[in-house]
Protein backbone atom coordinates (compact mmCIF):
# COMPACT_ATOMS: atom_id res chain seq x y z
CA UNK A 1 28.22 4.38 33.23
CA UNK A 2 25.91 3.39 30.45
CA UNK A 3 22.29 4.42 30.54
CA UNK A 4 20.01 1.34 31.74
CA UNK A 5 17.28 1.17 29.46
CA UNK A 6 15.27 -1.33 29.65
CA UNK A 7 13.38 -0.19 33.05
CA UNK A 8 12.84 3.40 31.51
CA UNK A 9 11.43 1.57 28.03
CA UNK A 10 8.97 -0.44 30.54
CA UNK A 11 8.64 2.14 32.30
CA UNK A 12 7.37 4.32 29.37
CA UNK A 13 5.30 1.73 27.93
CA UNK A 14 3.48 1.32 30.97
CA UNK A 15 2.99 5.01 31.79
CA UNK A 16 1.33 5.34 28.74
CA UNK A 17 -1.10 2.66 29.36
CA UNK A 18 0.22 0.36 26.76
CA UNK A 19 0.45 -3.68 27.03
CA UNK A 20 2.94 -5.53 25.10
CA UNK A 21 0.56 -6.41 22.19
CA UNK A 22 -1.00 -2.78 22.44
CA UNK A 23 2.58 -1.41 21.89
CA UNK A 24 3.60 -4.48 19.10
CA UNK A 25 0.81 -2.93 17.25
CA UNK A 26 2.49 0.30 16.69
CA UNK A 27 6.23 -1.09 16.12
CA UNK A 28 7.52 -3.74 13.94
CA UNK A 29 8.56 -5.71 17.05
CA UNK A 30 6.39 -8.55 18.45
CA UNK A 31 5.76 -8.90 21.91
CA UNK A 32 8.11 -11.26 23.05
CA UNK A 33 10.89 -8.96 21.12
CA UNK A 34 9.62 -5.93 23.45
CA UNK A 35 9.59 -8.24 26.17
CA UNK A 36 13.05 -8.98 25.89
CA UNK A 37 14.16 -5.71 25.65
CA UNK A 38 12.34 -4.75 28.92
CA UNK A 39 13.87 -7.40 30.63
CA UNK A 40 18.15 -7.00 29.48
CA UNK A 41 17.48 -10.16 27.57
CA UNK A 42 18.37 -7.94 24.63
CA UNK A 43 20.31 -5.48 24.48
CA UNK A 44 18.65 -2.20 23.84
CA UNK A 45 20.05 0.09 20.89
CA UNK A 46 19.25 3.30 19.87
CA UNK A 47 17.00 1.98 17.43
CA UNK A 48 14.94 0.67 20.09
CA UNK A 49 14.54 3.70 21.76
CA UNK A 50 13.54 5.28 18.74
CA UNK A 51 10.74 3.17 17.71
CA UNK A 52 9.77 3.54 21.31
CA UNK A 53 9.36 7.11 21.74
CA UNK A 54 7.52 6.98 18.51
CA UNK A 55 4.98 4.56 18.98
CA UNK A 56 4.21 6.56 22.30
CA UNK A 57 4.22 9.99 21.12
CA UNK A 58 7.00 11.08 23.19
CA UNK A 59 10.52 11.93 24.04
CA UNK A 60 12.06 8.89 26.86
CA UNK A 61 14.52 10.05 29.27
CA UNK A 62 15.78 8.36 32.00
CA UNK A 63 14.08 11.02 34.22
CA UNK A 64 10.78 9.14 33.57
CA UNK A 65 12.08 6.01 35.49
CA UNK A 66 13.58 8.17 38.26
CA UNK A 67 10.12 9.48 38.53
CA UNK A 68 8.36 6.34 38.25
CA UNK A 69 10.62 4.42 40.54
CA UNK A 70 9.87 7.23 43.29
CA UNK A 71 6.14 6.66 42.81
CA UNK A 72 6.72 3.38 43.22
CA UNK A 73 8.70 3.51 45.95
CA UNK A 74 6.17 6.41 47.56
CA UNK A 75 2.70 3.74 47.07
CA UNK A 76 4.77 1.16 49.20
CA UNK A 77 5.59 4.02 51.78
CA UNK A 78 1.85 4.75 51.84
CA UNK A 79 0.56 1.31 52.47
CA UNK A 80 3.54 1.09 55.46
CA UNK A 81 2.43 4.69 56.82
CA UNK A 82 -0.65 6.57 55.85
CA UNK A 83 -1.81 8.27 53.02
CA UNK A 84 -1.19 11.77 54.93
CA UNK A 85 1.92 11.55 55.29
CA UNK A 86 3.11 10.88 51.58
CA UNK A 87 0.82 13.27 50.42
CA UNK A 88 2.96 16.34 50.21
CA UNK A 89 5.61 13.95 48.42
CA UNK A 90 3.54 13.37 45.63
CA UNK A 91 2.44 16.86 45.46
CA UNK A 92 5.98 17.84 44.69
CA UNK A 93 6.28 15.62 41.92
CA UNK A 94 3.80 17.62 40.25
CA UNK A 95 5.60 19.48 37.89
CA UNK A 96 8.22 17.62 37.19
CA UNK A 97 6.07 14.69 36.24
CA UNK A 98 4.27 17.59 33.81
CA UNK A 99 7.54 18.26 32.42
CA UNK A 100 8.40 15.01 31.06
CA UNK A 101 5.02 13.78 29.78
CA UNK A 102 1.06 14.20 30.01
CA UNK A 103 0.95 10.03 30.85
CA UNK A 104 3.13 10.70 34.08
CA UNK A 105 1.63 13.44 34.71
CA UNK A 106 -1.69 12.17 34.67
CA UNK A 107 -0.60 9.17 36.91
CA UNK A 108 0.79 11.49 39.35
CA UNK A 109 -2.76 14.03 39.24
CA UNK A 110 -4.64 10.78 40.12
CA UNK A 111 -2.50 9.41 42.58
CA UNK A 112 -2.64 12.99 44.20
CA UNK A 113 -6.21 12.86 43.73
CA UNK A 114 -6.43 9.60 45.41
CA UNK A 115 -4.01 10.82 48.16
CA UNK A 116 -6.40 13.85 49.14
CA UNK A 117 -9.62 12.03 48.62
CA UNK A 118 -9.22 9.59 51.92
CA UNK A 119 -7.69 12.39 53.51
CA UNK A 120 -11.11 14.42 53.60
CA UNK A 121 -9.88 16.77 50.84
CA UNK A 122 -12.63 16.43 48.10
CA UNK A 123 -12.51 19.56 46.42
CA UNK A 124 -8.68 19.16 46.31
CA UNK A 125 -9.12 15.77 44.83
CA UNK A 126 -12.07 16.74 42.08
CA UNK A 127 -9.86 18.67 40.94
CA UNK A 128 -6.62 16.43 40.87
CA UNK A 129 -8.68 13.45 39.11
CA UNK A 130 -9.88 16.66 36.17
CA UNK A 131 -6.12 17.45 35.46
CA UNK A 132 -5.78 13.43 35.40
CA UNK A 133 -8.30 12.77 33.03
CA UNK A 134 -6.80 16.20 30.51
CA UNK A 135 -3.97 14.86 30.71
CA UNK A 136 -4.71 11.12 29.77
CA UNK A 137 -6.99 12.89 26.93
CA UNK A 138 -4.45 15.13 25.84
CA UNK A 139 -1.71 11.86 25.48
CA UNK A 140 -3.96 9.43 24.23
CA UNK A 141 -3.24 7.09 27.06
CA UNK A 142 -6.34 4.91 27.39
CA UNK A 143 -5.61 3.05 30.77
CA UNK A 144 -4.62 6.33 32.07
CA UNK A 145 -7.99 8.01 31.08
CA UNK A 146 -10.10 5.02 32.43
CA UNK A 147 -8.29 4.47 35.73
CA UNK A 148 -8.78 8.60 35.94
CA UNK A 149 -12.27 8.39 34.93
CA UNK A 150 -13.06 5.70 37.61
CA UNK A 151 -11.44 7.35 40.34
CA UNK A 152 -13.41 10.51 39.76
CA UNK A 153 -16.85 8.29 39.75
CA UNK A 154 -15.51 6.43 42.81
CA UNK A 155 -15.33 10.43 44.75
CA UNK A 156 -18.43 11.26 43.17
CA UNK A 157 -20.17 8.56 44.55
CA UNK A 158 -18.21 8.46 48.17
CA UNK A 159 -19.68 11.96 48.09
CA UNK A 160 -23.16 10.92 47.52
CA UNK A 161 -23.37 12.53 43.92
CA UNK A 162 -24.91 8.76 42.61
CA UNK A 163 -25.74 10.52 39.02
CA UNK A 164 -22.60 11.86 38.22
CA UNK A 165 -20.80 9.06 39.71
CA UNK A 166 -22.98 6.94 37.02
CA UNK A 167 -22.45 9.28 34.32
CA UNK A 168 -18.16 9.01 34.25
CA UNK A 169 -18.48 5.39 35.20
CA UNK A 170 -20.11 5.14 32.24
CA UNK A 171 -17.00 7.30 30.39
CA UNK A 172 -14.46 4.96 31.85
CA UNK A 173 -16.46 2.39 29.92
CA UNK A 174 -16.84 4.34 26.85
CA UNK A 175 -12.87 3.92 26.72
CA UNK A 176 -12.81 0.52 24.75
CA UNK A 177 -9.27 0.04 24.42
CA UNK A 178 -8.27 0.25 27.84
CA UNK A 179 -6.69 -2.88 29.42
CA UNK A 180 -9.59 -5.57 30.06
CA UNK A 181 -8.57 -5.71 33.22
CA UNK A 182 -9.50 -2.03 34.43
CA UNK A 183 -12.74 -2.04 32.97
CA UNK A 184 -13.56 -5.15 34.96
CA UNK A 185 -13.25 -3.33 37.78
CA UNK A 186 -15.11 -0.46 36.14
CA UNK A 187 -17.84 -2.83 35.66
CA UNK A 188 -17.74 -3.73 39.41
CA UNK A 189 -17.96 0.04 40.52
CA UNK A 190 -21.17 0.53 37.89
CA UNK A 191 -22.97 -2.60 39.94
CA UNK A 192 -22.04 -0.62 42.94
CA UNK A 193 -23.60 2.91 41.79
CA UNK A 194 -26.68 0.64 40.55
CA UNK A 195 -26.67 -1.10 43.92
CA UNK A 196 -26.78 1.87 45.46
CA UNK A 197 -29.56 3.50 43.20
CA UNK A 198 -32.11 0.50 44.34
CA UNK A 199 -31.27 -0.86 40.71
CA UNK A 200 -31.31 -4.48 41.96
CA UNK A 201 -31.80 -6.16 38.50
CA UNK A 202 -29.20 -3.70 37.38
CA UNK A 203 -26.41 -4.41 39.57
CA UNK A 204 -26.80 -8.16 39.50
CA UNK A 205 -26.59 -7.66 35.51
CA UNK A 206 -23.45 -5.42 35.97
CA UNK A 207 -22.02 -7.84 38.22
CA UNK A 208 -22.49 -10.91 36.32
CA UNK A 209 -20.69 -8.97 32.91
CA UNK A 210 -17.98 -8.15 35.23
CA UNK A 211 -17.74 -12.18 35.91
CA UNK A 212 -18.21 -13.39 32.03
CA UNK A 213 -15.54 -10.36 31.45
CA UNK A 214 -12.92 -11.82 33.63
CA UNK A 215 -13.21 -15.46 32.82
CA UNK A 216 -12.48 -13.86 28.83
CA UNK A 217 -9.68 -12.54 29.91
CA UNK A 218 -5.96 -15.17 29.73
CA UNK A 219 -2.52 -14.56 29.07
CA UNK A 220 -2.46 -10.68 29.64
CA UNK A 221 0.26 -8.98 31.59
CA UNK A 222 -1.82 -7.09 34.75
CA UNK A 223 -1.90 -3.23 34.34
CA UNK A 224 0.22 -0.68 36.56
CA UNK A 225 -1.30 -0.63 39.95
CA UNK A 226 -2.47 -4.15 39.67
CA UNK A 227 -3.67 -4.37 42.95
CA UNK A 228 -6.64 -2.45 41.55
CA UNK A 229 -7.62 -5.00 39.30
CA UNK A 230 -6.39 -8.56 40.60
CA UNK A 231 -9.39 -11.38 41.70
CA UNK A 232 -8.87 -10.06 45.14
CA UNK A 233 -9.79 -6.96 45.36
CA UNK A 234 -12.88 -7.89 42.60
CA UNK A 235 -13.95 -10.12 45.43
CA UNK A 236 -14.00 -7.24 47.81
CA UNK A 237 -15.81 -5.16 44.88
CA UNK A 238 -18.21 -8.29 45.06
CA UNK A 239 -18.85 -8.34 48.42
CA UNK A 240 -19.39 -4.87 48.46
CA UNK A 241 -22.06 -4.95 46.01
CA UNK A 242 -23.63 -7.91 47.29
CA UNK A 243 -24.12 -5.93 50.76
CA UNK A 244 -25.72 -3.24 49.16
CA UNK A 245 -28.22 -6.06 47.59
CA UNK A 246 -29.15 -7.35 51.44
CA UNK A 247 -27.35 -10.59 50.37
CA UNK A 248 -25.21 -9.89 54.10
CA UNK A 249 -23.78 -14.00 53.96
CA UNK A 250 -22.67 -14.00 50.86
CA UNK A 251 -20.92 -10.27 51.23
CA UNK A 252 -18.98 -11.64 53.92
CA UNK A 253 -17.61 -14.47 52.09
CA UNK A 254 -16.60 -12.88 49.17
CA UNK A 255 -14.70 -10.65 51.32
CA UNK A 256 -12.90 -13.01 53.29
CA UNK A 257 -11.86 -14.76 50.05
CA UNK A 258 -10.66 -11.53 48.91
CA UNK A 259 -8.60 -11.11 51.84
CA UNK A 260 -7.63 -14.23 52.01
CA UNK A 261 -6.65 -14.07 48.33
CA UNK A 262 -4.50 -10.88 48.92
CA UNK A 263 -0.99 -10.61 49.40
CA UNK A 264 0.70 -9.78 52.66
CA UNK A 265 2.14 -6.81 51.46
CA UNK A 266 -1.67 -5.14 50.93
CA UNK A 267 -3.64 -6.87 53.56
CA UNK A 268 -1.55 -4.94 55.91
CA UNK A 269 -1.81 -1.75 53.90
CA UNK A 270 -3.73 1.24 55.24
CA UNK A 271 -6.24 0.93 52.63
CA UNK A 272 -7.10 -2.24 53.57
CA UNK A 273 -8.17 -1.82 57.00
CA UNK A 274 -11.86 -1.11 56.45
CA UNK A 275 -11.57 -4.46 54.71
CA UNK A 276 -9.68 -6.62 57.35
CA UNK A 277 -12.39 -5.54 59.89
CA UNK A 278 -14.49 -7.43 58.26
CA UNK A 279 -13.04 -10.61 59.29
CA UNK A 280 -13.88 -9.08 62.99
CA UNK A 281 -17.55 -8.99 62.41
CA UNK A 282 -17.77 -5.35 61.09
CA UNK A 283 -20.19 -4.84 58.09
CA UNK A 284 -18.99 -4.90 54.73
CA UNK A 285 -17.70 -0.92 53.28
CA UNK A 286 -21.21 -0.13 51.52
């Protein structure tokens, strides 16, 4: 049976943190030419491979989609289940993720990392979200380093370490070619830290960049793991914030419209449950 490519091409592009343009930039083929191949609207020869694997840096297999169709597959387990239980899962894809490529593998150290943070393993997951951001450093993979970044501020910070939270917030900022989308919600988790500081004027700043940001932003294919950076959960991110800031009415409704604004998939998803009790009169997550 011939080899399927154009998953494993998307699926390499997007492991590396790459949009369309980002990766038209490095190939003689303009986006809607990629975009074709990634779809089977055109067929996919070995030159295409080839100017694939070296505009990304590395070697495509189909391995890579096998492993990113199981991570897939795993994150939709997780929001049916709980984090707990897929845990050990992604654990195991570990090393084979390292084996095929430092973007995987820094996808999989920060999914791990997110895994064993809400399970009440911080040390576990400080050290996860490190190997994450290596990795994403040692590829080159900007989305990868500034989703890995954030996630480390976000477990500083939901361990009360405010400073160093700030201080790789700040780093997942510093990474100005990431997808505008991520540092949007970036932005929203530096109004948070600031919020949280007593840095009123600060946060409502950081809050209304984050705004101006997203109305910039048209016409751009969402990141992997979009659910991270859609208007929904930056409404939650709002609300959040907002909370922090005493402003309790408005809070509320920018969470509602978040949830509201979600889709049914990850409204129902275990994540989301500190969120949907909100609609039940519980205060916003600070």
């Amino acid at each position: 049976m011939a080899t399927d490519w154009a998953p494993i091409l998307r699926a390499a592009r997007r492991s590396a943190g790459l949009s369309l343009d980002a990766l038209s930039a490095r190939t003689n083929y303009s986006p809607s030419q990629l975009g074709h191949l990634e779809t089977r609207r055109r067929r996919v020869r070995s030159e295409h491979v080839t100017a694939y694997e070296t505009a990304l840096g590395v070697s495509i297999s189909p391995e890579l989609h096998y492993v990113a169709t199981i991570l897939a597959a795993t994150r939709r387990l997780e929001d049916k289940t709980s984090p707990g239980l897929v845990l050990p899962a992604v654990r195991g894809l570990v090393p084979v993720a390292e084996t095929l490529s430092a973007e995987i593998g820094s996808e999989i150290h920060q999914y791990t990392g997110w895994l064993e943070l809400v399970t009440g393993e911080q040390e576990s997951a400080d050290r996860s979200f490190d190997r994450a951001i290596e990795l994403a450093t040692e590829a080159d993979a900007p989305d990868r380093l500034a989703h890995a970044l954030s996630f480390k501020a976000y477990g500083l910070l939901e361990a009360g370490s405010t400073t160093d939270a700030g201080a790789y917030t700040d780093s997942a900022l510093a990474v100005t070619t990431a997808h505008p989308l991520i540092r949007v919600y970036v932005q929203y988790q530096g109004a948070r830290i600031k919020a949280v500081e007593g840095d009123r004027t600060g946060a409502i700043a950081q809050l209304r960049e984050a705004g101006m940001a997203t109305e910039r932003i048209t016409d751009v294919e969402p990141p992997d793991a979009a659910y991270w950076s859609d208007e929904a959960t930056f409404a939650l991110q709002r609300g959040r914030v907002l909370w922090l800031l005493g402003d309790e009415s408005a809070a509320r409704r920018e969470v509602l419209a978040g949830l509201d604004a979600m889709s049914p998939c990850n409204r129902a998803a275990s994540w989301a449950a500190k969120w949907r009790a909100v609609a039940d009169g519980a205060d916003v997550p600070a």
